[in-house]
Protein backbone atom coordinates (compact mmCIF):
# COMPACT_ATOMS: atom_id res chain seq x y z
CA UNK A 1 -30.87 -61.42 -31.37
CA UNK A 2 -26.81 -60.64 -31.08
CA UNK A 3 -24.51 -63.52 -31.06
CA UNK A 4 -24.14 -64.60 -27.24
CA UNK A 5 -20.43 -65.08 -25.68
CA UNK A 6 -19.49 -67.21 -23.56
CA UNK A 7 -19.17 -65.96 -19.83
CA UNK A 8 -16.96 -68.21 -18.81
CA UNK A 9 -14.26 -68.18 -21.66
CA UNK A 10 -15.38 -65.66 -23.79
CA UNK A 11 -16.32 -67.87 -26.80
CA UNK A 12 -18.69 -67.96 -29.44
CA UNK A 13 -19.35 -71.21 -29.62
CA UNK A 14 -22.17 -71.49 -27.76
CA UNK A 15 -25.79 -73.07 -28.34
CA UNK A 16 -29.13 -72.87 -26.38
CA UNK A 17 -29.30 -75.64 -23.79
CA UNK A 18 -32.65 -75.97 -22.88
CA UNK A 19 -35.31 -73.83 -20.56
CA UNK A 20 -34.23 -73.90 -16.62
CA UNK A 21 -37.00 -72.47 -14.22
CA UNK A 22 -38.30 -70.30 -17.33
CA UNK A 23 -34.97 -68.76 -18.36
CA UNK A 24 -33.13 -69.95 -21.36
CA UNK A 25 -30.27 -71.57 -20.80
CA UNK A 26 -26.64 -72.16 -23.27
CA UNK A 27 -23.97 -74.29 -23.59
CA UNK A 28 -20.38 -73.46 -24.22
CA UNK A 29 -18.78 -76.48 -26.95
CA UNK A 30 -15.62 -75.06 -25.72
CA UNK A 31 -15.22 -75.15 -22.17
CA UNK A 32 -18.20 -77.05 -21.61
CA UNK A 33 -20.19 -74.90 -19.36
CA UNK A 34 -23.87 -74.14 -18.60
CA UNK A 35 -24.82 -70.56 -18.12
CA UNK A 36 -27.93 -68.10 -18.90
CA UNK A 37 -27.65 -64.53 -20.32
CA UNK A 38 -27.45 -62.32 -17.48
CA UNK A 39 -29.55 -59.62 -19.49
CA UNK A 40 -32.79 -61.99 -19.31
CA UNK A 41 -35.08 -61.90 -16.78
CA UNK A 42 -35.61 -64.42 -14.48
CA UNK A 43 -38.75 -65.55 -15.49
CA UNK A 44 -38.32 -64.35 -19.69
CA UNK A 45 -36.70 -66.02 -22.23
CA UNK A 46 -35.71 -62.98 -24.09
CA UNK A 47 -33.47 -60.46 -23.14
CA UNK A 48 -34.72 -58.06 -20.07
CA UNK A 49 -34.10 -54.89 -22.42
CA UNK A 50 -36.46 -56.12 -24.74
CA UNK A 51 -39.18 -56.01 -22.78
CA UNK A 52 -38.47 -52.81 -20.79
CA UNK A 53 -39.08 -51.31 -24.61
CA UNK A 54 -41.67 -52.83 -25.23
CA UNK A 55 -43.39 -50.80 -21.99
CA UNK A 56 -42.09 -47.90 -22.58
CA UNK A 57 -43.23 -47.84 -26.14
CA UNK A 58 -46.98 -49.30 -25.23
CA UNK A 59 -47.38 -46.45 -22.32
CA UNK A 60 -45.88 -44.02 -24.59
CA UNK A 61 -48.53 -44.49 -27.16
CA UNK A 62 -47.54 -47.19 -29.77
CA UNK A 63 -49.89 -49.54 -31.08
CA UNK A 64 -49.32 -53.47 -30.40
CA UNK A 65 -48.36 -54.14 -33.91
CA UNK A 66 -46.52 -51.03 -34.17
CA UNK A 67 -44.16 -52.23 -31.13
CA UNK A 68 -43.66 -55.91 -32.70
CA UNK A 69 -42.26 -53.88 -35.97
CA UNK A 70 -40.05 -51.64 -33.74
CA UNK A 71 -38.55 -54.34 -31.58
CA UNK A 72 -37.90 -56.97 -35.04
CA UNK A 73 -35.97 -53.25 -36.82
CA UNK A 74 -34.22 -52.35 -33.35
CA UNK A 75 -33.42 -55.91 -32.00
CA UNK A 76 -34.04 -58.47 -34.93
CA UNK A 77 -37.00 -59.95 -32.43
CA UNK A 78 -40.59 -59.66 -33.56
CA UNK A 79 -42.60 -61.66 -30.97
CA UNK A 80 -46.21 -62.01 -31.31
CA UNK A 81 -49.41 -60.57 -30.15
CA UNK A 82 -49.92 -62.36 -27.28
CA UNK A 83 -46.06 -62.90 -26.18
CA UNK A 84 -46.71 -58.62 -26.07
CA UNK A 85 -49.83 -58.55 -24.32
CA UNK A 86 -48.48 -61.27 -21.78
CA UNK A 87 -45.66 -58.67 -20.98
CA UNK A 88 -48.05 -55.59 -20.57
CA UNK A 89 -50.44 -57.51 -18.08
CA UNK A 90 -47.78 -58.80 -16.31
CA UNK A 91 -45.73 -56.28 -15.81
CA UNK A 92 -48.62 -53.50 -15.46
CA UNK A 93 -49.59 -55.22 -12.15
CA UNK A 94 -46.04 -55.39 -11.02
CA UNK A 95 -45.53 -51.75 -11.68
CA UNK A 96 -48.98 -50.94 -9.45
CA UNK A 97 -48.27 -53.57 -6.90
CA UNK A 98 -45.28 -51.95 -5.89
CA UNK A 99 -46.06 -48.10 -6.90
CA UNK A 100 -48.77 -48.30 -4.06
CA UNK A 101 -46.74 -48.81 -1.41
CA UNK A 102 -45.65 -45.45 -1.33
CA UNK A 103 -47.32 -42.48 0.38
CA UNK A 104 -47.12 -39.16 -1.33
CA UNK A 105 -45.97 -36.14 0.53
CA UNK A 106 -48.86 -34.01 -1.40
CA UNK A 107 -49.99 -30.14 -1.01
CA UNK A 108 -52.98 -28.94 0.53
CA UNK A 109 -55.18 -27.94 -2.85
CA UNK A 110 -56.74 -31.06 -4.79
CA UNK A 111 -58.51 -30.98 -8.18
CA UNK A 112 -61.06 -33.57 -8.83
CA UNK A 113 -63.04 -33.76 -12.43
CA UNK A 114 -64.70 -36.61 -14.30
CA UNK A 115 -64.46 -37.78 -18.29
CA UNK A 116 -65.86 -39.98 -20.86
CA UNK A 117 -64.51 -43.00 -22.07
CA UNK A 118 -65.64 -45.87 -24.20
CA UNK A 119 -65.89 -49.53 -22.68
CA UNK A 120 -66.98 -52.15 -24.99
CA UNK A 121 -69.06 -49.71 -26.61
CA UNK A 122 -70.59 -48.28 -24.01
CA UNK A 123 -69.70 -44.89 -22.13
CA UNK A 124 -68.33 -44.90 -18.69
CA UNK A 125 -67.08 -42.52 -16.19
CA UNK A 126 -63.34 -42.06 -14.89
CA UNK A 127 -63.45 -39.74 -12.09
CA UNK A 128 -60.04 -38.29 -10.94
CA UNK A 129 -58.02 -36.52 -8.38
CA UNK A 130 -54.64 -34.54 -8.70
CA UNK A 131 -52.71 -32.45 -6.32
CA UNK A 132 -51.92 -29.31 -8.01
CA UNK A 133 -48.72 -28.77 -6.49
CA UNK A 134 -47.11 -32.22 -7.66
CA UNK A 135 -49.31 -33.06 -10.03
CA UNK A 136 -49.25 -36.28 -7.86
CA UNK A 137 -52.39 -38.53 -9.62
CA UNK A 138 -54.02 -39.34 -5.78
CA UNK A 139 -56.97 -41.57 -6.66
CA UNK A 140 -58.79 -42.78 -10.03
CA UNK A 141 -62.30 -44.72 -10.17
CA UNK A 142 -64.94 -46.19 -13.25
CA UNK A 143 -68.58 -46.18 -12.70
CA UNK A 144 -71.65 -46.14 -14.82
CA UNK A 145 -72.87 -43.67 -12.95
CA UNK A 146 -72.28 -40.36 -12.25
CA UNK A 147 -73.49 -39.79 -8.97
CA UNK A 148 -72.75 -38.35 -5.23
CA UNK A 149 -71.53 -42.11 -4.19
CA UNK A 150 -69.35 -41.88 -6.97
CA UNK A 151 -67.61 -38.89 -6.01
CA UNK A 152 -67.39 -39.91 -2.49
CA UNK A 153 -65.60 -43.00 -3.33
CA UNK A 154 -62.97 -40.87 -5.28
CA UNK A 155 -62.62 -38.50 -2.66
CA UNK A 156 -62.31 -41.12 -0.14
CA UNK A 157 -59.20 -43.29 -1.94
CA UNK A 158 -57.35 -39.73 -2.01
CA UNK A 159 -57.39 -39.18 1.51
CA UNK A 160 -56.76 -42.70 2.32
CA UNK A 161 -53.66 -42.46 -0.27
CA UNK A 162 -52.63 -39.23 0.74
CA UNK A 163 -53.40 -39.75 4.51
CA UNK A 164 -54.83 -36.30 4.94
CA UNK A 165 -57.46 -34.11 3.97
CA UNK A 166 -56.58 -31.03 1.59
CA UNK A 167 -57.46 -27.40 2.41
CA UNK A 168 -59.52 -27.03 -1.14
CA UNK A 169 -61.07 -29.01 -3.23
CA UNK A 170 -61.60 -27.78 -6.47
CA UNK A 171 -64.20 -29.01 -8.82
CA UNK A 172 -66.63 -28.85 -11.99
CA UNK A 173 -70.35 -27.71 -11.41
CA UNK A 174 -71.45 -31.46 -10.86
CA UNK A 175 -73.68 -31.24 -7.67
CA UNK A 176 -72.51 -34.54 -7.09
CA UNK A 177 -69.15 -33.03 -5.62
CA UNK A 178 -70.90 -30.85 -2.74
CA UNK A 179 -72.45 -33.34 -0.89
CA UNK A 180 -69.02 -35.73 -1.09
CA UNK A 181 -66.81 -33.41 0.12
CA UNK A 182 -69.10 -32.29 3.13
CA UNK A 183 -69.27 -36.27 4.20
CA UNK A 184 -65.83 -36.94 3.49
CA UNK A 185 -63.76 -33.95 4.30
CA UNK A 186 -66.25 -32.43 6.39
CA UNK A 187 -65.09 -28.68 7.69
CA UNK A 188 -61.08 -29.11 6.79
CA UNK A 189 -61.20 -28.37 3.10
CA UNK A 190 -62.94 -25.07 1.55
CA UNK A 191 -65.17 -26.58 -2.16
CA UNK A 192 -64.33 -24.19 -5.03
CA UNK A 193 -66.46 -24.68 -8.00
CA UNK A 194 -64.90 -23.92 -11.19
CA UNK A 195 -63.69 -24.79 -14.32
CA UNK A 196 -60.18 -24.94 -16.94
CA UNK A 197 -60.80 -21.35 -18.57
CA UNK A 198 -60.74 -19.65 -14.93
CA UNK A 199 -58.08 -17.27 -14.10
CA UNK A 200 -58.37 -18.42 -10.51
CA UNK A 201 -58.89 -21.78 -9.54
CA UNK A 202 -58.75 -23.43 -12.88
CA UNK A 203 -59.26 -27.04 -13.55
CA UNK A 204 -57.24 -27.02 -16.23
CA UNK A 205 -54.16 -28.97 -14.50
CA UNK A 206 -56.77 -32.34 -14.65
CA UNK A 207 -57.67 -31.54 -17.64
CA UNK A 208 -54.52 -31.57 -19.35
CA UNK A 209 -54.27 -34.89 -17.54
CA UNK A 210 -57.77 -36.37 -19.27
CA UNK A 211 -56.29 -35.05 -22.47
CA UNK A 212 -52.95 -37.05 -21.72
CA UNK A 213 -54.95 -39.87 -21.32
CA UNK A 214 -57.32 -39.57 -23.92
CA UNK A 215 -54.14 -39.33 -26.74
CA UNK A 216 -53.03 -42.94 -25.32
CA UNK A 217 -56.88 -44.46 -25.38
CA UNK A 218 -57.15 -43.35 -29.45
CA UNK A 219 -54.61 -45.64 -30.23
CA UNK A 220 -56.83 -48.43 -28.27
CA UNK A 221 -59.53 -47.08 -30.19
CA UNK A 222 -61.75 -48.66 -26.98
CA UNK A 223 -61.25 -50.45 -24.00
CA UNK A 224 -62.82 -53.94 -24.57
CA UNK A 225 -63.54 -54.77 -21.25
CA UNK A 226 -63.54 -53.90 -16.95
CA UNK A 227 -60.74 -56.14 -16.59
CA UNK A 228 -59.04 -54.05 -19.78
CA UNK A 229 -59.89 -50.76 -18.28
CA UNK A 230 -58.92 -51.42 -14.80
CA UNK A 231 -55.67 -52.48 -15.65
CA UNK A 232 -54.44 -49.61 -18.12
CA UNK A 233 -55.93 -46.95 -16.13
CA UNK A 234 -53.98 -48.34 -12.81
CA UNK A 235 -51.14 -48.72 -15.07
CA UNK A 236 -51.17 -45.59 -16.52
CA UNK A 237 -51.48 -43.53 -13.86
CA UNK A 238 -48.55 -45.56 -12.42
CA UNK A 239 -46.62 -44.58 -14.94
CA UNK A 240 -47.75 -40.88 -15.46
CA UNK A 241 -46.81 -40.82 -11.38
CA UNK A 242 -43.62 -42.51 -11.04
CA UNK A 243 -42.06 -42.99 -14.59
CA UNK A 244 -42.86 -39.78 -16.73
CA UNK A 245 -40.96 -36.99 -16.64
CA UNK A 246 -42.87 -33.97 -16.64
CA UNK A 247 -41.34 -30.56 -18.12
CA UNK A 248 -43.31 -28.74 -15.97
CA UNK A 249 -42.13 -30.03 -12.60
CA UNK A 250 -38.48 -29.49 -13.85
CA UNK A 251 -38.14 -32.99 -15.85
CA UNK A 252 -38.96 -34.68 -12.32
CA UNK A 253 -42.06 -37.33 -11.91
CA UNK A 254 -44.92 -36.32 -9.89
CA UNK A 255 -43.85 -38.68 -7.33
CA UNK A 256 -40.10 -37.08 -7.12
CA UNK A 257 -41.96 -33.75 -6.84
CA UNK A 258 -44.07 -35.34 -3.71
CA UNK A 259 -40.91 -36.25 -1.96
CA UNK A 260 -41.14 -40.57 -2.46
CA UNK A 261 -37.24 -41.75 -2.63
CA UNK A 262 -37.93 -44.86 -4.66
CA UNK A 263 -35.67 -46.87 -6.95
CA UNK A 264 -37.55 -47.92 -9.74
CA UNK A 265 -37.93 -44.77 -12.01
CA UNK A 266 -37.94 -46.55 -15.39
CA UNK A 267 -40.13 -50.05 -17.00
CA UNK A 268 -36.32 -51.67 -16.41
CA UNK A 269 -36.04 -51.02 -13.27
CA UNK A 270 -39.43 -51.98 -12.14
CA UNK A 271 -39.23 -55.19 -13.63
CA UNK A 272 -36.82 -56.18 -11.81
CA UNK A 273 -37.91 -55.68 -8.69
CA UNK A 274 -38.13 -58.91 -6.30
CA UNK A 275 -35.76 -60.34 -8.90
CA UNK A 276 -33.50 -63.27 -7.06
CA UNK A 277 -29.87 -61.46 -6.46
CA UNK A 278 -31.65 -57.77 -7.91
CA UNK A 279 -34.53 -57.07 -5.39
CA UNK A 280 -35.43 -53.11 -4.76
CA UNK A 281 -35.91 -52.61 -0.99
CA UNK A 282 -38.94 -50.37 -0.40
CA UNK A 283 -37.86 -47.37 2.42
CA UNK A 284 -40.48 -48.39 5.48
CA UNK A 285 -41.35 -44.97 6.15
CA UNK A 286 -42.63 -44.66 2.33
CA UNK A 287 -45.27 -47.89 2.65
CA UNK A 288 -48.61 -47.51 3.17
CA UNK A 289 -50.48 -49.18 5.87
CA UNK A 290 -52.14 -52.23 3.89
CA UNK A 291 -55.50 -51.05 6.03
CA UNK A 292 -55.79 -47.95 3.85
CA UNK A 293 -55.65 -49.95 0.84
CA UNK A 294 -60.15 -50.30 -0.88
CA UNK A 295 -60.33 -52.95 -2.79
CA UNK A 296 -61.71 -52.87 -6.29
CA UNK A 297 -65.19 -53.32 -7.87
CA UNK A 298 -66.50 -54.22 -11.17
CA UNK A 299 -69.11 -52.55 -13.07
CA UNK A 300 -71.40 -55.84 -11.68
CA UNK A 301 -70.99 -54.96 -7.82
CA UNK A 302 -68.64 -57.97 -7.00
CA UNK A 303 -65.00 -58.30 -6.28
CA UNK A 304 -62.60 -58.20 -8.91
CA UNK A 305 -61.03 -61.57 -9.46
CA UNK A 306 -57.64 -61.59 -12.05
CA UNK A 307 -58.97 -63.91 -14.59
CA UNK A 308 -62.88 -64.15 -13.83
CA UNK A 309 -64.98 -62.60 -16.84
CA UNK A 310 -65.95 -58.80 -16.22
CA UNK A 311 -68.88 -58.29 -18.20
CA UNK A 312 -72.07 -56.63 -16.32
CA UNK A 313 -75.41 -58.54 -15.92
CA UNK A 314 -78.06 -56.37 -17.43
CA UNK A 315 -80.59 -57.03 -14.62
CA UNK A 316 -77.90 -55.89 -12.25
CA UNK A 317 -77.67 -52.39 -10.82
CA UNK A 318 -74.54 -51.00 -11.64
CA UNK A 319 -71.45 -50.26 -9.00
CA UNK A 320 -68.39 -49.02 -8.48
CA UNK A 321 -65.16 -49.68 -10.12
CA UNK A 322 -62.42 -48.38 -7.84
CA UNK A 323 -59.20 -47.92 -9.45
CA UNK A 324 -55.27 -47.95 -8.10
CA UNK A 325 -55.82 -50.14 -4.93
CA UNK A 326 -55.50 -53.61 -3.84
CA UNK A 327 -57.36 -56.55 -5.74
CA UNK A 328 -56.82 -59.00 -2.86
CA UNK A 329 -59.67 -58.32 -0.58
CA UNK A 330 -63.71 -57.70 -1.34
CA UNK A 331 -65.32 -54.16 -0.01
């Protein structure tokens, strides 16, 4: 860590003086002052920089041991395992708690598609929907299953987040989609079934997504659990949305693209937000009505708890795992 001065006097004589309200504090031998480092979070005991890197290089697509080696060679810091993992959780839900109070300002042509990934050992279904203009991620859902209640569920959180319907919905060949669109967007959008080699109407934009996604999961090598899942999917696609700049949208997020004025466009940024003396205001106009908001479901059927064991009961029929909405209230 680099040699602290003195904020008061500008010295260097200066010690650590204890742990105030979770921030480390120091003492000046010279003037005889208390103080903290103004670069440390509030609620941190390193500095604030440290862990902003540490995001950045987790959602980028380093490995947890591979971060711990980068921060001890860039900041002479190498905390452990669980110090990182405490950051990522922490800061993952702060990123999605406050990423989805904004309402995109979307296009009128949606692309849904579904993929394979490993949980626990075991395949599961994420089911997705991007707006091909922004490339705005709308909605994102697990399941088991891979059915027409699964699709309506996706299609449902996109029109709740995007408060509209779109004017096409394009799709795979999975019957599954027909019948969901019909009950959930009824006459307003026109279902084109097709596919990411198509010269019109391709896919391929949510593919490339799956694929973005995929390249960070390898690293992973498999999600161990729901809980694991729902929280780097919902904080991936929180930062693929808001953080990540994308060449082909003119090195602008999806969410700049989709008109949301928001502050926090880097892991910094958003962890300081609600910070005592550094709080982001959120534009009103922007928030989403907490009504719109589904809450999540496990693999078992139940409401998802933070901290409650998510592994599915055998004898149980599997659900729905809804992902990028509020965890506060059961379906």
């Amino acid at each position: 860590m680099s040699e602290l001065i003195c904020k008061h006097c500008d010295s260097e004589n200066v010690i650590k003086f204890g742990i105030q309200s979770g921030t480390q504090m120091y003492f000046c031998k010279d003037c005889n002052r208390k103080f903290k480092d103004d670069d440390a979070l509030f609620d941190c005991r390193v500095p604030a920089e440290y862990v902003s890197s540490a995001m950045s290089m987790y959602y980028r697509g380093m490995s947890i041991d591979d971060i711990r080696h980068q921060l001890k060679q860039e900041k002479d810091y190498m905390p452990s395992k669980s110090v990182v993992f405490k950051w990522i959780n922490k800061f993952t839900d702060k990123a999605v708690d406050h990423y989805d109070q904004y309402r995109p300002n979307v296009g009128d042509t949606w692309i849904a598609d579904e993929t394979v990934l490993s949980l626990d050992g075991k395949d599961v279904w994420l089911w997705d929907i991007i707006d091909d203009k922004t490339r705005f991620l709308l909605a994102s859902k697990l399941s088991y299953t891979r059915n027409t209640s699964d699709a309506k569920t996706l299609f449902q959180l996109a029109k709740n987040r995007a408060g509209k319907s779109p004017k096409v919905i394009m799709t795979d060949k999975l019957r599954a989609y027909i019948d969901a669109s019909r009950e959930v967007f009824g006459e307003e959008a026109d279902h084109i079934r097709s596919g990411p080699v198509m010269a019109e109407h391709s896919t391929n934009r949510i593919e490339r997504w799956h694929s973005t996604l995929k390249e960070r999961t390898k690293v992973m090598r498999a999600l161990r659990n729901a809980e694991t899942a729902l929280r780097f999917t919902d904080g991936f696609i929180a930062y693929y949305n808001f953080i990540r700049p994308h060449e082909g949208l003119g090195n602008t997020t999806p969410a700049q693209a989709a008109g949301i004025d928001y502050d926090a466009k880097s892991w910094t940024e958003v962890i300081r937000v609600d910070e005592p003396s550094r709080k982001i205001t959120v534009e009103k106009p922007h928030i989403v009505p907490a009504e719109l908001h589904r809450a999540r479901r496990v693999v078992t059927g139940k409401p998802y708890k933070p901290g409650r064991k998510l592994q599915p009961k055998p004898e149980v029929k599997p659900g729905v795992m809804a992902v990028g909405s509020s965890r506060k209230k059961a379906v």
